[in-house]
C-alpha atoms as a PDB file:
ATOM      1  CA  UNK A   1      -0.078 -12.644  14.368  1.00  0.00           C
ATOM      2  CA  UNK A   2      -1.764 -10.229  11.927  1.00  0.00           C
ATOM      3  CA  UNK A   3      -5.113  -8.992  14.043  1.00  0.00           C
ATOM      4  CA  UNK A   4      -8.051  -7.139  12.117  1.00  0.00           C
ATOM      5  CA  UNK A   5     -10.819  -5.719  13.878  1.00  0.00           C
ATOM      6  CA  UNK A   6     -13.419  -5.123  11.069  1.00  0.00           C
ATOM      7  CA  UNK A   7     -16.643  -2.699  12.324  1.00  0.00           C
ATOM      8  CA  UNK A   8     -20.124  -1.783   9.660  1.00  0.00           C
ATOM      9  CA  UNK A   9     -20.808   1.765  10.225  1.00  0.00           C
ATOM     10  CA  UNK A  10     -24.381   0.379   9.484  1.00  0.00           C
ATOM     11  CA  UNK A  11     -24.074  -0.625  13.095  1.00  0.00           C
ATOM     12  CA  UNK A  12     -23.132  -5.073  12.687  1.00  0.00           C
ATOM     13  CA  UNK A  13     -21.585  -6.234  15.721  1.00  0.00           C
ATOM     14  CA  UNK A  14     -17.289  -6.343  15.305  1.00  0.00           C
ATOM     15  CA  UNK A  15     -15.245  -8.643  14.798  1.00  0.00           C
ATOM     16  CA  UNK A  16     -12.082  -9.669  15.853  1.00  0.00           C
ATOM     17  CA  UNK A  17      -9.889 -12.666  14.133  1.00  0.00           C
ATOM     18  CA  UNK A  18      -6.601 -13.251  13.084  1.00  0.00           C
ATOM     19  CA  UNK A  19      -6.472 -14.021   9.448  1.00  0.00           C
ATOM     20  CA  UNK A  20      -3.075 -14.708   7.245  1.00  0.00           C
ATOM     21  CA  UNK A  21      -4.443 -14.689   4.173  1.00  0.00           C
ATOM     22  CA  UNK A  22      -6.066 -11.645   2.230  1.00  0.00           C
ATOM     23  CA  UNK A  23      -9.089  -9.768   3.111  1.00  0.00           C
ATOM     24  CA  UNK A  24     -12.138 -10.744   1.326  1.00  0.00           C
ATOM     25  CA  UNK A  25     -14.463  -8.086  -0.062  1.00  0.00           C
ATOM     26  CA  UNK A  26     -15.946  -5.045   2.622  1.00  0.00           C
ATOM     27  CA  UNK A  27     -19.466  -4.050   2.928  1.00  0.00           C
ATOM     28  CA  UNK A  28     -19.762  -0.250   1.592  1.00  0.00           C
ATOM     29  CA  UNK A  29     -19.588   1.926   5.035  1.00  0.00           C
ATOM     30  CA  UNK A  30     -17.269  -0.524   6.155  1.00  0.00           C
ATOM     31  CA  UNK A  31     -13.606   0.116   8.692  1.00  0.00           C
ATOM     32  CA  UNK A  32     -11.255  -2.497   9.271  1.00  0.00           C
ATOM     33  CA  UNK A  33      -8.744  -1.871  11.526  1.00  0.00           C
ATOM     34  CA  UNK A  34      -5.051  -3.581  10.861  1.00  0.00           C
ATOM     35  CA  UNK A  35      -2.620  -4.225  13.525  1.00  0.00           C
ATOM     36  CA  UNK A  36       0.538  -6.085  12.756  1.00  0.00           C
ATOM     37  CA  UNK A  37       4.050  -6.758  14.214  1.00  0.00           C
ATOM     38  CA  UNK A  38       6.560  -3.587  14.209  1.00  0.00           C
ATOM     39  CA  UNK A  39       3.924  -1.724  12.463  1.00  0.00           C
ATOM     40  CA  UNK A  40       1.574   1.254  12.970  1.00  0.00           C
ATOM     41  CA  UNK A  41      -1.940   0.467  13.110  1.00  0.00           C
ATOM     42  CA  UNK A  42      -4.060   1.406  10.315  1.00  0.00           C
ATOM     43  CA  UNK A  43      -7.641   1.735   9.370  1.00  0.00           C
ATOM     44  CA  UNK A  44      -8.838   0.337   5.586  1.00  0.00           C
ATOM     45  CA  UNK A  45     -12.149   2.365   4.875  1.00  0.00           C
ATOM     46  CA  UNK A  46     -14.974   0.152   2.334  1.00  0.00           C
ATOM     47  CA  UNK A  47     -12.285  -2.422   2.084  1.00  0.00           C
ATOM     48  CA  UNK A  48     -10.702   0.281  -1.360  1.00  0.00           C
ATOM     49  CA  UNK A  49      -8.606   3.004   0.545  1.00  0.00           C
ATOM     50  CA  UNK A  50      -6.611   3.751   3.735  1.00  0.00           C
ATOM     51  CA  UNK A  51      -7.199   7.489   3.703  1.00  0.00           C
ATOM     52  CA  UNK A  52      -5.176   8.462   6.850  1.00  0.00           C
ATOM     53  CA  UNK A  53      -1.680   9.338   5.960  1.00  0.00           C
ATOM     54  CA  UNK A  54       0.398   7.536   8.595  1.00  0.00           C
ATOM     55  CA  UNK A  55       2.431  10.456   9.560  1.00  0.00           C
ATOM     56  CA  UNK A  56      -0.167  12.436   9.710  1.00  0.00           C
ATOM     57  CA  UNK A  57       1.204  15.285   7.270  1.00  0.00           C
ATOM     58  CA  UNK A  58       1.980  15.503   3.438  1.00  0.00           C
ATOM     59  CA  UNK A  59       4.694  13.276   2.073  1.00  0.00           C
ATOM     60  CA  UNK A  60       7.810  14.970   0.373  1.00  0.00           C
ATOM     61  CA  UNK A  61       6.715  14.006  -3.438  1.00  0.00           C
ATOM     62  CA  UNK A  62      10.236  14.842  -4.830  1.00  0.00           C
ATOM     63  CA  UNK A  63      11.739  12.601  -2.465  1.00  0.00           C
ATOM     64  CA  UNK A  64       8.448   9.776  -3.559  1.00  0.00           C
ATOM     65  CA  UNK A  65      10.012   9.984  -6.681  1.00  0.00           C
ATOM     66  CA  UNK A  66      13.375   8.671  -5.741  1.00  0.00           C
ATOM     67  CA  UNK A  67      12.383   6.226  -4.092  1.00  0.00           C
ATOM     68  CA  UNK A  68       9.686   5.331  -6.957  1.00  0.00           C
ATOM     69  CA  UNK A  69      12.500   4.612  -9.405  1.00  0.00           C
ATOM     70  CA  UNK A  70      15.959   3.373  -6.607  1.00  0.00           C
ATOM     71  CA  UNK A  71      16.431   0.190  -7.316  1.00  0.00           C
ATOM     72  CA  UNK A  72      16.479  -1.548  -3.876  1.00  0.00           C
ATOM     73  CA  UNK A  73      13.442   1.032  -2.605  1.00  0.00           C
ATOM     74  CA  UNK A  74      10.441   1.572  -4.272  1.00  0.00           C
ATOM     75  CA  UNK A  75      11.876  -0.354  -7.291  1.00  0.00           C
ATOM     76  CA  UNK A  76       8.393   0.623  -8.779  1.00  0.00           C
ATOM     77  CA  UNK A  77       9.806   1.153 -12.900  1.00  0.00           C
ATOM     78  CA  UNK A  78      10.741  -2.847 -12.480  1.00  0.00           C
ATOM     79  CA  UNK A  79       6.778  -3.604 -13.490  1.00  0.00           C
ATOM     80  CA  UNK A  80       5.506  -0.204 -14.077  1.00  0.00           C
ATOM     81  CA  UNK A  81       5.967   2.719 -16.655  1.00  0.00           C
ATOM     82  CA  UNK A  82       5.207   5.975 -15.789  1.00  0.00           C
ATOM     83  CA  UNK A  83       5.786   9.841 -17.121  1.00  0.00           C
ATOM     84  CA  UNK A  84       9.725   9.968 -16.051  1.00  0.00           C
ATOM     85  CA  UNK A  85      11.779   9.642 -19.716  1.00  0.00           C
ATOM     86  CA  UNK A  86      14.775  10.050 -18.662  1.00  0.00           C
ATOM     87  CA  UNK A  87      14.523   6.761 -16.324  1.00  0.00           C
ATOM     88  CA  UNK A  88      15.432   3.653 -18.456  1.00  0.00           C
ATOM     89  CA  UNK A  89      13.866   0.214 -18.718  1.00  0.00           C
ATOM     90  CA  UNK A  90      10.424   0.810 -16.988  1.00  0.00           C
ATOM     91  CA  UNK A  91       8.348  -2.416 -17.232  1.00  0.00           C
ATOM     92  CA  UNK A  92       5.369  -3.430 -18.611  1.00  0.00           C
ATOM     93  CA  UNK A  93       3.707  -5.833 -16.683  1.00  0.00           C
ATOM     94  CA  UNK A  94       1.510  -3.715 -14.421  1.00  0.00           C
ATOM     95  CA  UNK A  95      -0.711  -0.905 -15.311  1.00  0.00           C
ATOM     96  CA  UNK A  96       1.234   2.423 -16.712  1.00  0.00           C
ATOM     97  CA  UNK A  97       1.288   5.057 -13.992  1.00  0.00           C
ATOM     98  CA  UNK A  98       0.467   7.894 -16.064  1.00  0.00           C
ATOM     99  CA  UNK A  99      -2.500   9.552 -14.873  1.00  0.00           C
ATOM    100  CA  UNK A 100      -2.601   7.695 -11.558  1.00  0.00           C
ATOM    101  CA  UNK A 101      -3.933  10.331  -9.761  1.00  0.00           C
ATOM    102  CA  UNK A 102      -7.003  11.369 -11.718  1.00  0.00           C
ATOM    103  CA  UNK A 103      -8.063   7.345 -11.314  1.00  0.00           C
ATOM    104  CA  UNK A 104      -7.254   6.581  -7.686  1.00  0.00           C
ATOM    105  CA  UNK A 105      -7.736   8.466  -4.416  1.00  0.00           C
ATOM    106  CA  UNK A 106      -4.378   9.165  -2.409  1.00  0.00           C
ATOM    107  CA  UNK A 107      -6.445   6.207   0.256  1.00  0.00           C
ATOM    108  CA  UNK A 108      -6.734   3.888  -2.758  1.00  0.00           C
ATOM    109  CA  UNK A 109      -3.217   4.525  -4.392  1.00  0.00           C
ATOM    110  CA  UNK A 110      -1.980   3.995  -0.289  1.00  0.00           C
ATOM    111  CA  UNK A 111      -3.704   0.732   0.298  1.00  0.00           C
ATOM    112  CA  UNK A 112      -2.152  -0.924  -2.938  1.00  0.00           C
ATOM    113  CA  UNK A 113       1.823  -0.199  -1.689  1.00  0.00           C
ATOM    114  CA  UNK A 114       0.380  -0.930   1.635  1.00  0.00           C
ATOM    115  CA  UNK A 115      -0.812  -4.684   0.730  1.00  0.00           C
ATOM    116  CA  UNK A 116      -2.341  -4.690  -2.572  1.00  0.00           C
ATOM    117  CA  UNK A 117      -3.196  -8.528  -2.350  1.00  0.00           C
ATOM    118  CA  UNK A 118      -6.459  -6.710   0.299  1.00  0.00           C
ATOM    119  CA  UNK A 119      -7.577  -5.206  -3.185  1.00  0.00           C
ATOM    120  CA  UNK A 120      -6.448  -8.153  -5.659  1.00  0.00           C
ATOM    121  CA  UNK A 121      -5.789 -11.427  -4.260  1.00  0.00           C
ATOM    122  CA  UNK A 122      -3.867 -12.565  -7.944  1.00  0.00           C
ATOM    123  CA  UNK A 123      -1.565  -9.634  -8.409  1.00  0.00           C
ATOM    124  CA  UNK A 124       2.237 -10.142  -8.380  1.00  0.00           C
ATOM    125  CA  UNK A 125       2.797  -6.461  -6.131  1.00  0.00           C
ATOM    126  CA  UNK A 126       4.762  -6.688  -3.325  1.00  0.00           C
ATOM    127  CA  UNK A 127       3.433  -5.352  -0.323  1.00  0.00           C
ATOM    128  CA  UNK A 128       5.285  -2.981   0.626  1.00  0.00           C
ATOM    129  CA  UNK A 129       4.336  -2.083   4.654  1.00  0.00           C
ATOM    130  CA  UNK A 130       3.544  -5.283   6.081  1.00  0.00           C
ATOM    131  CA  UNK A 131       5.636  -7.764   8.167  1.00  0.00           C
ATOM    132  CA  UNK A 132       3.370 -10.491   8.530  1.00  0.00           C
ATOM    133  CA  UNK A 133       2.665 -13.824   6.300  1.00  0.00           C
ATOM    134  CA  UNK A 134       5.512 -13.021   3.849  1.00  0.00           C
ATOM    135  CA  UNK A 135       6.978 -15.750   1.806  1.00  0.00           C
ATOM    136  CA  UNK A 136      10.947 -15.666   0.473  1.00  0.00           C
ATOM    137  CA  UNK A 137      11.657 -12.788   2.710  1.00  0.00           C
ATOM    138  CA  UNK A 138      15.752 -11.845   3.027  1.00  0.00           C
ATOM    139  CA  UNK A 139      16.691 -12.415   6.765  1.00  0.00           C
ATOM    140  CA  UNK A 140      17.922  -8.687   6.532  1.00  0.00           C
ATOM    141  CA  UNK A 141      13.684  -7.739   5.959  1.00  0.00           C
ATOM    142  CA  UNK A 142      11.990 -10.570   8.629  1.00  0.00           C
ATOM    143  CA  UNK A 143       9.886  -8.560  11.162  1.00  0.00           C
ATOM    144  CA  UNK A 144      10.500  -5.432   8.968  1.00  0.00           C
ATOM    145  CA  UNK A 145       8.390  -3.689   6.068  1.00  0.00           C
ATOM    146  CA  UNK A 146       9.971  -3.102   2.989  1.00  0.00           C
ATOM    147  CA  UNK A 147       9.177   1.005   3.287  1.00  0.00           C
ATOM    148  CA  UNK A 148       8.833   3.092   6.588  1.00  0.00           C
ATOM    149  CA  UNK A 149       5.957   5.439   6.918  1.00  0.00           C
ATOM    150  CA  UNK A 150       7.751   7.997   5.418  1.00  0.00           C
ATOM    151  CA  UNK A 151       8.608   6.844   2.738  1.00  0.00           C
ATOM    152  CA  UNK A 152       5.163   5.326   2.168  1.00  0.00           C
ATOM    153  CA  UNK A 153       3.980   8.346   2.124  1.00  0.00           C
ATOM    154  CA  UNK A 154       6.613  10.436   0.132  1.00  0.00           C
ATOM    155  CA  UNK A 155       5.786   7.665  -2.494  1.00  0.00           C
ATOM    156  CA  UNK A 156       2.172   8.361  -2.321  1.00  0.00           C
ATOM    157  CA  UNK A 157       2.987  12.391  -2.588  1.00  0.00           C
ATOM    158  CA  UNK A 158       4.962  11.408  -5.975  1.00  0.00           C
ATOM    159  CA  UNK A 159       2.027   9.253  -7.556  1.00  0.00           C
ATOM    160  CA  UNK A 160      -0.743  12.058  -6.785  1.00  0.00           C
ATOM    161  CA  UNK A 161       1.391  14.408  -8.472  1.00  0.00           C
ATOM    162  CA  UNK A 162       1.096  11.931 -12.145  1.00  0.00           C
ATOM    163  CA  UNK A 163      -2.775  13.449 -13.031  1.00  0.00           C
END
């Protein structure tokens, strides 16, 4: 079971449940605190960002970028263009990638390979680092997120470096 402990910095009493679905909207000032299966816990600041790298250092953004663009990774080109010509058949179903990192924060652009259904409920993004309420998973991927930590956050060092 997915747990969330959500707490108002405004001082509202917390709450614990255990939810399967997506989050519904945060109160500014807001931490919500994610624990789930085989996963490290994580904190989602004003229900937008999850500004704590999870291995608590910079992620290798040259390595981000391979795994932004292998195939059975990141797989990120499948929807997405971004600044790499000399990558073929980049999609264009989700929002080009070029000049991420002048509209996001690193928290913001983290939360959406995290579980971007907590910041859209209708978008077709995988979730990349959760285990939990998945639907047509492999048997290979049960109990397992589709990117480690680091490689989270090497993907996270490649998209800051698209301003």
């Amino acid at each position: 079971m997915l747990k969330r402990q959500v707490a108002c910095a405004a001082g509202c009493a917390a709450l614990v449940g255990v939810v399967s679905g997506a989050s519904s909207a945060l109160a500014e000032g807001s931490l919500e605190r994610v624990t789930e299966p085989n996963l490290k816990p994580y904190t989602i600041v004003d229900g937008t960002s999850i500004p704590q790298s999870f291995t608590g250092k910079a992620g290798n953004a040259a390595n981000g970028k391979k795994l932004f663009v292998h195939r059975k990774k990141g797989n990120c080109l499948t929807c997405h263009t971004a600044p790499i010509p000399e990558e073929e058949f980049h999609g264009q179903v989700a929002p080009d990638l070029d000049g991420v990192a002048d509209r996001m924060s690193e928290g913001e652009i983290r939360l959406r390979l995290v579980n971007p259904k907590l910041v859209n409920p209708d978008t077709p993004m995988m979730a990349y680092y959760k285990t939990h309420g998945l639907h047509q998973v492999k048997k290979s991927f049960i109990g397992k997120p589709m990117l480690n930590e680091q490689e989270l956050e090497d993907i996270v060092a490649y998209l800051m470096t698209l301003k």
